[in-house]
Protein backbone atom coordinates (compact mmCIF):
# COMPACT_ATOMS: atom_id res chain seq x y z
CA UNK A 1 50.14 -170.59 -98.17
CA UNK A 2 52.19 -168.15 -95.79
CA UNK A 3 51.25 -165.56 -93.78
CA UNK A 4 53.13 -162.74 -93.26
CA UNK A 5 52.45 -160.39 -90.26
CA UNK A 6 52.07 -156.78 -90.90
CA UNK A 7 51.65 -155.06 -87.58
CA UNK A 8 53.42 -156.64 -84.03
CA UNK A 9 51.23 -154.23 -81.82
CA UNK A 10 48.82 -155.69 -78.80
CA UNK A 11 46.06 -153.78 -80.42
CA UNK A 12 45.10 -155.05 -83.95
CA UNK A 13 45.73 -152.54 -87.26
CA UNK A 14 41.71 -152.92 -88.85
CA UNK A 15 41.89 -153.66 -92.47
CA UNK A 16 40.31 -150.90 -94.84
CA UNK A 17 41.37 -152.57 -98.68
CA UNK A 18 43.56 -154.26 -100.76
CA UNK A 19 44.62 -153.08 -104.15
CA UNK A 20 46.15 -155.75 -106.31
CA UNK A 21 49.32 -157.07 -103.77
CA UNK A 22 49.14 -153.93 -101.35
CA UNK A 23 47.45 -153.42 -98.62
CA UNK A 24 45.95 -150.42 -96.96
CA UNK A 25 45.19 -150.50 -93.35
CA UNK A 26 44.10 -148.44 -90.45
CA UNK A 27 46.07 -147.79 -87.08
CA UNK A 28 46.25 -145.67 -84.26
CA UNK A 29 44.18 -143.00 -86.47
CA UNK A 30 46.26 -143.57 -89.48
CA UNK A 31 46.35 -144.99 -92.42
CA UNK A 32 49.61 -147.07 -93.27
CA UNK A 33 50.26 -149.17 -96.77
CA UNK A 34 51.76 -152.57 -96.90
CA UNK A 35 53.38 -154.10 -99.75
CA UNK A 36 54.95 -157.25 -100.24
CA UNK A 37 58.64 -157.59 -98.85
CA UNK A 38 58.34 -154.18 -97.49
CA UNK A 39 57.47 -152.69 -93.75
CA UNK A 40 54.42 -151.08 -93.31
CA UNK A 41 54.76 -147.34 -94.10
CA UNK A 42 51.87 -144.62 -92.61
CA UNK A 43 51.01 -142.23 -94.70
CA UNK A 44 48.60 -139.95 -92.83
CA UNK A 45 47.22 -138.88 -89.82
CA UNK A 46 43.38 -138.34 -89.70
CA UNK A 47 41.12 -136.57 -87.59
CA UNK A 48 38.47 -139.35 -87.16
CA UNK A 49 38.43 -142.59 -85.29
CA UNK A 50 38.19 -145.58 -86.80
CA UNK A 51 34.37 -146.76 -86.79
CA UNK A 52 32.90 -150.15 -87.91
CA UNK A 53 31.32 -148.07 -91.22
CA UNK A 54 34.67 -147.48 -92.35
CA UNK A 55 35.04 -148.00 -96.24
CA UNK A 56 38.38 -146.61 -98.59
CA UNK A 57 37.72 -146.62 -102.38
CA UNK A 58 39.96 -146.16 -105.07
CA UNK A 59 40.13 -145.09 -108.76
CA UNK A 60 43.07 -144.29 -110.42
CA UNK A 61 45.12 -141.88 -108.01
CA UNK A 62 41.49 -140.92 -106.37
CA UNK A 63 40.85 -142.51 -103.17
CA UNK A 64 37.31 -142.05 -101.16
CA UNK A 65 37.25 -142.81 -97.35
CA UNK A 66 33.75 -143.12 -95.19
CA UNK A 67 34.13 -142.77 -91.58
CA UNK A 68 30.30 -143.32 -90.64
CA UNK A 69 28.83 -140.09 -91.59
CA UNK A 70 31.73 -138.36 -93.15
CA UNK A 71 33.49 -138.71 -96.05
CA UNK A 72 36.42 -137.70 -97.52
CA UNK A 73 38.36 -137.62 -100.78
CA UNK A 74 42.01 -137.10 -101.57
CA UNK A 75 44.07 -137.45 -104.68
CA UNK A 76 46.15 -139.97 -102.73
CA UNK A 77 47.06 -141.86 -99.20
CA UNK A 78 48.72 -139.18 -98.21
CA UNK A 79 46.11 -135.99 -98.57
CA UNK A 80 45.18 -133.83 -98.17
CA UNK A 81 41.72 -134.76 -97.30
CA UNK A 82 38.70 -133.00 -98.17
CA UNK A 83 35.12 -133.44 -96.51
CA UNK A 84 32.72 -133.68 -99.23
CA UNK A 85 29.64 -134.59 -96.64
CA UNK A 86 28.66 -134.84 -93.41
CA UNK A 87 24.99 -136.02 -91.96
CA UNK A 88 24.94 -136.95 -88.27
CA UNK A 89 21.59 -139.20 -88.71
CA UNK A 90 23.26 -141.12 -91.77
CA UNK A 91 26.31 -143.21 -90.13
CA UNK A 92 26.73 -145.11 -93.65
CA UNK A 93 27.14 -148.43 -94.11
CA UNK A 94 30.57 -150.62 -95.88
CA UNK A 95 29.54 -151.20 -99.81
CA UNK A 96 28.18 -147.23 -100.25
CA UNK A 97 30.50 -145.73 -102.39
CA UNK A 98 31.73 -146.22 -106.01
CA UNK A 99 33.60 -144.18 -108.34
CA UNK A 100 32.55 -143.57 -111.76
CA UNK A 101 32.77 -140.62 -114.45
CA UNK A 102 29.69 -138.52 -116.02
CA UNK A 103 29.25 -138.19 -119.89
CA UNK A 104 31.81 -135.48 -119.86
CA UNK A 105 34.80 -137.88 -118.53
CA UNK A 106 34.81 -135.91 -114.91
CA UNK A 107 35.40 -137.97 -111.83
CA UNK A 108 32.15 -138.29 -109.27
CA UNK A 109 31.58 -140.37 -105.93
CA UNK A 110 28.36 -142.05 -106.08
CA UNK A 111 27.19 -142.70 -102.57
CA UNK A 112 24.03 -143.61 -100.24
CA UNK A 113 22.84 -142.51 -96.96
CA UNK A 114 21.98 -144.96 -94.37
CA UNK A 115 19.30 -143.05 -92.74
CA UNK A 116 18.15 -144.41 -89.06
CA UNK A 117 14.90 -141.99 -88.68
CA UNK A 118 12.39 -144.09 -91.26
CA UNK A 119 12.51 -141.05 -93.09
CA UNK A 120 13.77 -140.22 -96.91
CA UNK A 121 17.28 -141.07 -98.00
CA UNK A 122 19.24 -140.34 -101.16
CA UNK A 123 22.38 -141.54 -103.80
CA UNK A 124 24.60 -138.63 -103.91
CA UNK A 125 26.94 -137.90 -106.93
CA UNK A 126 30.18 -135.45 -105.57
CA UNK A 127 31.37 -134.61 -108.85
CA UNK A 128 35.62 -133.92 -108.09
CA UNK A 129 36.63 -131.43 -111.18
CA UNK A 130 33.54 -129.06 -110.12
CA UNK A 131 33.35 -129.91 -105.94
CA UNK A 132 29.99 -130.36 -106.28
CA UNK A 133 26.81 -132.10 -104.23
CA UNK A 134 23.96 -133.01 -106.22
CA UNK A 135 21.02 -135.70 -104.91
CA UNK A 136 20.99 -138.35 -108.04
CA UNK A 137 18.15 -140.64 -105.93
CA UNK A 138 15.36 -139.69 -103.61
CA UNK A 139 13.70 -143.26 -101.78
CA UNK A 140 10.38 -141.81 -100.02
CA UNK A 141 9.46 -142.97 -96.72
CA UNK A 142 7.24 -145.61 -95.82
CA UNK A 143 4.19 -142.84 -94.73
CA UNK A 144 4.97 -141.01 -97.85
CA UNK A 145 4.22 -144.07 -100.66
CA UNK A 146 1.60 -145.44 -97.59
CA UNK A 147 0.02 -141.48 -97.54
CA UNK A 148 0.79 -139.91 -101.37
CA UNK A 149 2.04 -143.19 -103.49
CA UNK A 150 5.42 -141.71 -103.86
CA UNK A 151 8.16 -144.10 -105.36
CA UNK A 152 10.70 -145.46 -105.27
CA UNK A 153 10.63 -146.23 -101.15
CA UNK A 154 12.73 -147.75 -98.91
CA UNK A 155 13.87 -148.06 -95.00
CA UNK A 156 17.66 -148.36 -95.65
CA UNK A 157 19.90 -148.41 -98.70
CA UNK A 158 22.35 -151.44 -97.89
CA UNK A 159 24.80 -151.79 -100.40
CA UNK A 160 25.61 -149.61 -103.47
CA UNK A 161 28.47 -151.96 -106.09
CA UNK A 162 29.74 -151.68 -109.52
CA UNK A 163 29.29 -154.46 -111.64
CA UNK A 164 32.97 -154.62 -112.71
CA UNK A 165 32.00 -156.48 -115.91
CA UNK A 166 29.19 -154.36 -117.40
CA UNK A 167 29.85 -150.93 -115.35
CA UNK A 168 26.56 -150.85 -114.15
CA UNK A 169 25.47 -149.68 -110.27
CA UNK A 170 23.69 -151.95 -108.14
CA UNK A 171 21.47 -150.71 -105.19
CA UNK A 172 19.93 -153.07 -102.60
CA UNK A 173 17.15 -151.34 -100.14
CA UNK A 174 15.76 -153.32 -97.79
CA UNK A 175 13.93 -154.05 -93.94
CA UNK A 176 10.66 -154.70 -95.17
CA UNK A 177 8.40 -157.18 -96.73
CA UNK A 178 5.96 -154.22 -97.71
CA UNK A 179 7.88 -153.00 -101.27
CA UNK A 180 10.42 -151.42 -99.36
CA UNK A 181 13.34 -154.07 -100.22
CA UNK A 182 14.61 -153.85 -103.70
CA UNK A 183 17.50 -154.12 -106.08
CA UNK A 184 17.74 -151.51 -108.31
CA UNK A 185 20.28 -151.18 -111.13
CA UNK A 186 21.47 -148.35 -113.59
CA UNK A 187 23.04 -148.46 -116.16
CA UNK A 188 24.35 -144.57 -116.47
């Protein structure tokens, strides 16, 4: 095996992904491409910093990006770059965002909050064609299953994946040895 070297600067490029043989990395607030026998080439400039929540997705020519509690969609590396949400007390988590399309063959971001106040977090859907919010999941908090028996609860959504194999979305919850720490699956 051989390594090749993709950035010579004193302060490391972080890694975001790797499609196929390319990958995608992020320096000096931007985000530069790398494939094989070629220099690295930056494709944009964005107005976040990088943060250890960082996650890029990608789907077709659609590519997601969380930058702890903000996240943004383009049709490609090079943007533009919409915000499609924004919630200061959810920094998000890597693993909590996959793309999938509804029953009508639109594009939509499935994605979880990583709430740190104990309280109620949700799966989002940001459907693309119709720019779009809608809350897919509600997990109660702790006092309200403990208080009015409401379900399904959790303390923190940790990981949302898609089974590559059977398209299905897996959701782990967890923190707690009370019912709070779960997988959940769907299938649609």
């Amino acid at each position: 095996y051989y390594l090749n070297k993709c950035c010579h600067e004193l302060f490391a490029p972080q890694f975001m992904q790797s499609f196929n043989d390319t990958l995608v990395f992020w320096f000096h607030n931007s985000i530069f491409l790398k494939q094989p026998h070629c220099l690295p080439k930056r494709m944009c400039k964005l107005p976040v910093q990088y943060d250890e929540g960082m996650e890029l997705i990608k789907q077709g020519n659609l590519y997601a990006l969380r930058n702890g509690y903000r996240i943004f969609i383009s049709s490609g590396l090079r943007g533009p770059w919409k915000a499609v949400f924004e919630n200061p007390h959810s920094p998000g988590i890597r693993r909590s965002m996959v793309w999938t399309q509804n029953s009508f063959h639109e594009d939509e971001l499935l994605f979880s909050e990583y709430t740190t106040t104990w309280g109620r977090h949700h799966i989002y859907s940001y459907n693309v064609q119709q720019a779009r919010l809608d809350t897919l999941q509600t997990f109660f908090s702790q006092a309200e299953h403990d208080s009015l028996g409401l379900e399904p609860f959790a303390r923190h959504t940790h990981v949302m994946m898609k089974d590559p194999y059977t398209g299905f979305i897996f959701i782990g919850n967890g923190d707690g040895n009370d019912g709070s720490s779960a997988i959940y699956y769907s299938k649609d």
